[in-house]
N, C-alpha and C. Protein backbone atom coordinates (compact mmCIF):
# COMPACT_ATOMS: atom_id res chain seq x y z
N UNK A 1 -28.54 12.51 -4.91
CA UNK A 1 -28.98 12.30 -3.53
C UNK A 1 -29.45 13.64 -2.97
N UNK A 2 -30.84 13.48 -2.31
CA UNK A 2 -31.22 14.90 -1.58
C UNK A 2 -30.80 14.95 -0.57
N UNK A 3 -31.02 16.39 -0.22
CA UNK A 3 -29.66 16.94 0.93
C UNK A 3 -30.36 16.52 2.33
N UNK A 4 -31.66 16.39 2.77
CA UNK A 4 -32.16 14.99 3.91
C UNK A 4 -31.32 13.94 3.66
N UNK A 5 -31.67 13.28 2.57
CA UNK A 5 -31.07 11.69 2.44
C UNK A 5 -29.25 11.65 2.95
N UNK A 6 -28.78 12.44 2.40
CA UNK A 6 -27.32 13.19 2.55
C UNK A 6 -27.51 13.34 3.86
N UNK A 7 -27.67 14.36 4.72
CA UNK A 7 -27.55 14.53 5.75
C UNK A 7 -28.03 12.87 6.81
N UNK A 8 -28.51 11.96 6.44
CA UNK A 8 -29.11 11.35 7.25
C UNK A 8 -28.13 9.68 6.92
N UNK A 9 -27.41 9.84 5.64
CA UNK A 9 -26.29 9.18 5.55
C UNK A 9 -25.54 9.41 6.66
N UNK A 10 -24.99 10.44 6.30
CA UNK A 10 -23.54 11.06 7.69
C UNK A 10 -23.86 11.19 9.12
N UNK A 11 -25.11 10.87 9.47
CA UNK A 11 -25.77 10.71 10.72
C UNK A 11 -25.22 9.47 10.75
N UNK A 12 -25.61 8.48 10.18
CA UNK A 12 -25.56 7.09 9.96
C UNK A 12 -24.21 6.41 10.27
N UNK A 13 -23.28 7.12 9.28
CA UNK A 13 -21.59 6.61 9.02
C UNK A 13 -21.15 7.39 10.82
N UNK A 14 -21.31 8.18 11.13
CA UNK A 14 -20.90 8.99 12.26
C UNK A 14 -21.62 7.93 13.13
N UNK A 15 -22.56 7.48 13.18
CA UNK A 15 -22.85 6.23 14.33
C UNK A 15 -22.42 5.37 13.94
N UNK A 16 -22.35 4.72 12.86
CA UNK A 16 -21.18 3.38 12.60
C UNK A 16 -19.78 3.71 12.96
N UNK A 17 -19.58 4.59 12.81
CA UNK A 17 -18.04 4.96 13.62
C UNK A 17 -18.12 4.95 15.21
N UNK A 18 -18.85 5.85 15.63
CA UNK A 18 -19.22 5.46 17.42
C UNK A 18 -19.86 3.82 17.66
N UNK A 19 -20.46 3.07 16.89
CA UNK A 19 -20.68 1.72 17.31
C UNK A 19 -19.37 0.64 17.08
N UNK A 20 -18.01 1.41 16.15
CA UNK A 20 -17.12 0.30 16.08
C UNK A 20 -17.28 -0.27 14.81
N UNK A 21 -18.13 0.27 13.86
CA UNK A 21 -18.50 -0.95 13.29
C UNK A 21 -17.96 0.00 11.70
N UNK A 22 -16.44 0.62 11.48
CA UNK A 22 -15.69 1.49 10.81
C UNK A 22 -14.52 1.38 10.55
N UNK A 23 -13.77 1.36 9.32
CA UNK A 23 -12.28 1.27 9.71
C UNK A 23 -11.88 2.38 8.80
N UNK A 24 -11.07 2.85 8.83
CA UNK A 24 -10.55 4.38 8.69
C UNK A 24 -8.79 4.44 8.15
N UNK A 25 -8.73 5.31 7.14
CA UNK A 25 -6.90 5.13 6.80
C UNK A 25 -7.19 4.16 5.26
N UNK A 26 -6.42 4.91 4.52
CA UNK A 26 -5.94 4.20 3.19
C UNK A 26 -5.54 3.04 3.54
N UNK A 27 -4.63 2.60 3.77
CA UNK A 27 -4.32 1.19 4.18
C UNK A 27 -4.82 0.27 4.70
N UNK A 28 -5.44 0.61 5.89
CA UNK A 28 -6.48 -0.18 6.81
C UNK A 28 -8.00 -0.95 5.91
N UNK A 29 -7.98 0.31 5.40
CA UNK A 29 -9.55 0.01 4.93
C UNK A 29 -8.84 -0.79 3.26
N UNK A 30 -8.02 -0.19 2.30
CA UNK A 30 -7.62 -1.88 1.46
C UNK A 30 -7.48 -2.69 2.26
N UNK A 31 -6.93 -2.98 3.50
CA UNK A 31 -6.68 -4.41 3.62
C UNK A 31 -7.61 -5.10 4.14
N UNK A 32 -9.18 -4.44 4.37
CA UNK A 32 -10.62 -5.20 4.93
C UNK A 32 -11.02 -5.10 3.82
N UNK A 33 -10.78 -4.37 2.30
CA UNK A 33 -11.20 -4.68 1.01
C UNK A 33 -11.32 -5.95 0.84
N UNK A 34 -10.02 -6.42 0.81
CA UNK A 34 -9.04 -7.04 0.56
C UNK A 34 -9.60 -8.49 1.11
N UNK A 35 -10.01 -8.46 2.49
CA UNK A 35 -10.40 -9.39 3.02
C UNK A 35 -11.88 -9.68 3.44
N UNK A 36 -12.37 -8.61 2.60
CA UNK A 36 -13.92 -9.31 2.33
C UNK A 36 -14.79 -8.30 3.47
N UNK A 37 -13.93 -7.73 4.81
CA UNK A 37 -14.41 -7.12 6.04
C UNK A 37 -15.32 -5.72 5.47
N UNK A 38 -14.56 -4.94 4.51
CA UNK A 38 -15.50 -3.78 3.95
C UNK A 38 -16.53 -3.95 3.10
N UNK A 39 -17.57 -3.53 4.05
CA UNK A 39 -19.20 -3.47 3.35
C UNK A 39 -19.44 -2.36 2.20
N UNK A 40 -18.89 -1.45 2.13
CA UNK A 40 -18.95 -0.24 1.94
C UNK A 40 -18.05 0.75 1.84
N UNK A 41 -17.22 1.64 0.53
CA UNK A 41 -16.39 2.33 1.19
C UNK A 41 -16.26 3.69 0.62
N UNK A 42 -16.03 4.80 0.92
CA UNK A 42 -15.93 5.85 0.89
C UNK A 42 -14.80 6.51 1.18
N UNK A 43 -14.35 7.41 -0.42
CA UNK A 43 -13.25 8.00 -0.57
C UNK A 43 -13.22 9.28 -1.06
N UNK A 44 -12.60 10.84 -0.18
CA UNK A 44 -12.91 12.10 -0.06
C UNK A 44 -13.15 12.30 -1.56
N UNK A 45 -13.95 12.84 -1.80
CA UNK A 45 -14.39 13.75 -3.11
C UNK A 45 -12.60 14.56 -3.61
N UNK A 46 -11.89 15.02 -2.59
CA UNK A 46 -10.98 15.74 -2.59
C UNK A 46 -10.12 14.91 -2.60
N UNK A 47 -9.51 13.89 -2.73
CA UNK A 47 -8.44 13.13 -2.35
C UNK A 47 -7.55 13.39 -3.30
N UNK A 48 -6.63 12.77 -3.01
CA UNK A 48 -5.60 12.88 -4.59
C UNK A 48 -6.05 11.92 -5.77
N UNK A 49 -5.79 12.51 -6.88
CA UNK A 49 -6.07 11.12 -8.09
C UNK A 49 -5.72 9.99 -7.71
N UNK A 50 -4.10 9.64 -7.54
CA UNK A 50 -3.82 8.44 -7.22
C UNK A 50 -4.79 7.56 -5.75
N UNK A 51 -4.43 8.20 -4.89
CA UNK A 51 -5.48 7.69 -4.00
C UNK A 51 -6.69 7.07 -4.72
N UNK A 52 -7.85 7.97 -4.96
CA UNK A 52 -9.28 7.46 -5.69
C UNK A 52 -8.97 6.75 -6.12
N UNK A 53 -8.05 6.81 -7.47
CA UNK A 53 -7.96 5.34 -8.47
C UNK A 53 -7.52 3.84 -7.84
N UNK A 54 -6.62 4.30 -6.52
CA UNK A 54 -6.50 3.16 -5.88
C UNK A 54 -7.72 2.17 -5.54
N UNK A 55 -8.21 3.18 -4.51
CA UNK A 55 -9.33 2.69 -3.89
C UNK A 55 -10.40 2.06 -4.64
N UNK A 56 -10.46 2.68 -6.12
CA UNK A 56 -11.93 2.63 -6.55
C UNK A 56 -11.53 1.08 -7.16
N UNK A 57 -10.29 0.85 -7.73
CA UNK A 57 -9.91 -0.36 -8.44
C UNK A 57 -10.05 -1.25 -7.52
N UNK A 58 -9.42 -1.16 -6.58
CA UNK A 58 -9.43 -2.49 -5.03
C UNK A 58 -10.58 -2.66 -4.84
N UNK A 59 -11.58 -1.61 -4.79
CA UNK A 59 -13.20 -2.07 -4.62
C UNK A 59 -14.01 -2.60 -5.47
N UNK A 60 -13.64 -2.33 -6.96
CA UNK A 60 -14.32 -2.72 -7.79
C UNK A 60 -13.98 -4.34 -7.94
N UNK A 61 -12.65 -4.68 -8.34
CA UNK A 61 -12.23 -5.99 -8.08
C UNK A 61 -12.81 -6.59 -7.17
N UNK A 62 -13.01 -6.09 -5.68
CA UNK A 62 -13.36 -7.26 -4.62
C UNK A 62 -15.17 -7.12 -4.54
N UNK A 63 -15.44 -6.10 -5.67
CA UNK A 63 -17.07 -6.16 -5.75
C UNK A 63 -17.67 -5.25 -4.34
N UNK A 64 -17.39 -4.22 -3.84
CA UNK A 64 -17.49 -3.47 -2.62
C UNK A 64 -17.90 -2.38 -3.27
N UNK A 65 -18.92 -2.41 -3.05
CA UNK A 65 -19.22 -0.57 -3.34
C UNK A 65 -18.56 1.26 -2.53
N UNK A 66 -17.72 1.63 -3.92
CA UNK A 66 -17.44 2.92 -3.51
C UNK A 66 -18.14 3.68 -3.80
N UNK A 67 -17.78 4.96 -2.98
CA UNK A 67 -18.49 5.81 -3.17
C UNK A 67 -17.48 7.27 -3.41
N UNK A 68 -17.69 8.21 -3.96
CA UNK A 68 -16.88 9.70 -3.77
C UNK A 68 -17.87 10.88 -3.52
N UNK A 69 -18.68 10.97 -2.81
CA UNK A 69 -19.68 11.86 -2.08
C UNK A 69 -19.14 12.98 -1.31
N UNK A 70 -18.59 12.28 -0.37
CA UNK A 70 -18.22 13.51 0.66
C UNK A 70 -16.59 14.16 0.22
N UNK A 71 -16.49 14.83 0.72
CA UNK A 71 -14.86 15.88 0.68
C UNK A 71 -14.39 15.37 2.42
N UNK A 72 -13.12 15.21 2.47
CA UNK A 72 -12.60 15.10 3.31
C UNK A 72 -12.90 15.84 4.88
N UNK A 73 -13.27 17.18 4.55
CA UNK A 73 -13.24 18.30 5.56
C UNK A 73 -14.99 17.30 6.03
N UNK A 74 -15.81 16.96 5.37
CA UNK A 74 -17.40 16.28 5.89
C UNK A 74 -17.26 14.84 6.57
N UNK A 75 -16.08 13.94 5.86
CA UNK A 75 -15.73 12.88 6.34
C UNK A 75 -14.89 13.37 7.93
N UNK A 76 -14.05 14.39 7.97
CA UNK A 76 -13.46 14.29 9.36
C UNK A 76 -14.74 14.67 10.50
N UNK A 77 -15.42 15.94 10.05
CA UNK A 77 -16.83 15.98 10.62
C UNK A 77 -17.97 14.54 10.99
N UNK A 78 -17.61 13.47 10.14
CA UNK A 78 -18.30 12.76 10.24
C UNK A 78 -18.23 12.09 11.48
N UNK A 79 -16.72 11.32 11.33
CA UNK A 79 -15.88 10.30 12.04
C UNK A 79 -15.35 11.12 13.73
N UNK A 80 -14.95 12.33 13.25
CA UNK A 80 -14.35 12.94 14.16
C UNK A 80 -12.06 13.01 14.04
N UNK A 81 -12.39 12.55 13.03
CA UNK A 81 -10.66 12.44 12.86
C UNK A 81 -10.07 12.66 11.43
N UNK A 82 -9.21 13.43 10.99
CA UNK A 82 -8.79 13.56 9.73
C UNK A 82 -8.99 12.47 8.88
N UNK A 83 -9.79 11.80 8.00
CA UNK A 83 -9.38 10.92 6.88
C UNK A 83 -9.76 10.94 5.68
N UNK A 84 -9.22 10.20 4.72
CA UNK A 84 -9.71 10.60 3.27
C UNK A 84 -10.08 9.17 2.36
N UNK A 85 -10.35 8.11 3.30
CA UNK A 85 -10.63 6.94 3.01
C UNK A 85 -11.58 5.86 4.04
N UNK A 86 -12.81 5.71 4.19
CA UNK A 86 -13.29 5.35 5.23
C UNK A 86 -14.37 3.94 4.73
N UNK A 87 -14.32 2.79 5.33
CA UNK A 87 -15.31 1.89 5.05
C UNK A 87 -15.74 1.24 6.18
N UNK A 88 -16.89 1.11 6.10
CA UNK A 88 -18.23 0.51 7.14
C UNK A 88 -17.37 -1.06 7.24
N UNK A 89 -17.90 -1.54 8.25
CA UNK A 89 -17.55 -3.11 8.19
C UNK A 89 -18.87 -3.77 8.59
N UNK A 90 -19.87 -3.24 9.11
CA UNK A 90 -21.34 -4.08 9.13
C UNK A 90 -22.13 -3.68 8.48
N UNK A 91 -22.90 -5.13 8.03
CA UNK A 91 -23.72 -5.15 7.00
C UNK A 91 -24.63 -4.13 7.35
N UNK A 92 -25.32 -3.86 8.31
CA UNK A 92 -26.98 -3.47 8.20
C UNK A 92 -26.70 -2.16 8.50
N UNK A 93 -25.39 -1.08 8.57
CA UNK A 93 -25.19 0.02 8.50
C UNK A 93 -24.72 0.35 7.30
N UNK A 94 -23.58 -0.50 6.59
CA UNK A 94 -23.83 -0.53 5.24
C UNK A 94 -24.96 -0.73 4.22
N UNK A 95 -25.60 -1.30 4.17
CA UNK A 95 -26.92 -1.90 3.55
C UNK A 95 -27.22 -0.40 3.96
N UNK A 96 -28.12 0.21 5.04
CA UNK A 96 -28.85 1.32 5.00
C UNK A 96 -28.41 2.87 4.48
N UNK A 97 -27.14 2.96 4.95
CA UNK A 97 -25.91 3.87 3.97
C UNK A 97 -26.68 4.00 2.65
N UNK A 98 -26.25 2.55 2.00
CA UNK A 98 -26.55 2.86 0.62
C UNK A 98 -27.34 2.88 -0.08
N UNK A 99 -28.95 2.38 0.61
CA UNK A 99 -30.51 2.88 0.32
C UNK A 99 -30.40 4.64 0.36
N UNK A 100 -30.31 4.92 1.38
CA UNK A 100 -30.07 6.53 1.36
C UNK A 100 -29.27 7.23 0.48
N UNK A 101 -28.29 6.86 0.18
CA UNK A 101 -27.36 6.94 -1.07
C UNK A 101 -28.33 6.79 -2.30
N UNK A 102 -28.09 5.68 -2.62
CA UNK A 102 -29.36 5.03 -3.63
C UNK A 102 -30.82 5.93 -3.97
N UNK A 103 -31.33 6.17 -2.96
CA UNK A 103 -32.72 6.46 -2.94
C UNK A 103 -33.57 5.81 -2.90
């Protein structure tokens, strides 16, 4: 991913977080895995092993695309709040996320 496309992701996730349309926290965000609510999810580059492997298994099972892009310290920049696990819950901010991602 080029560092525009990158930068214009985290523009993106940082307004899906100010529109509401975000859920945030290890737990929170498996349990919208879980229930179909996460479009999209993203887990710190930095996290702990166990963490990632969590996440990445719960997503892969429920067919949700993860991602490990950002480091924690870019995700709190993003959102505005410490986290190391974050997923979109609407489609058309997800969907565009991951064109930019994608390329």
């Amino acid at each position: 991913m080029n560092g525009m496309n990158r930068q214009k992701a985290m523009n993106l996730i940082g307004l899906a977080m100010r529109a509401g349309k975000m859920i945030t926290g290890e737990e929170l965000t498996i349990g919208d895995i879980r229930r179909q609510k996460a479009k999209i999810v993203f887990v710190a580059s930095d996290a702990s092993e166990n963490t990632r492997k969590k996440i990445k298994d719960k997503s892969s099972y429920y067919e949700v695309p993860c991602f490990e892009l950002f480091s924690e310290e870019e995700i709190t920049q993003m959102i505005g709040k410490p986290r190391k696990v974050i997923g979109i819950t609407d489609t058309g901010f997800a969907k565009k996320v991951k064109e930019l991602i994608e390329g």
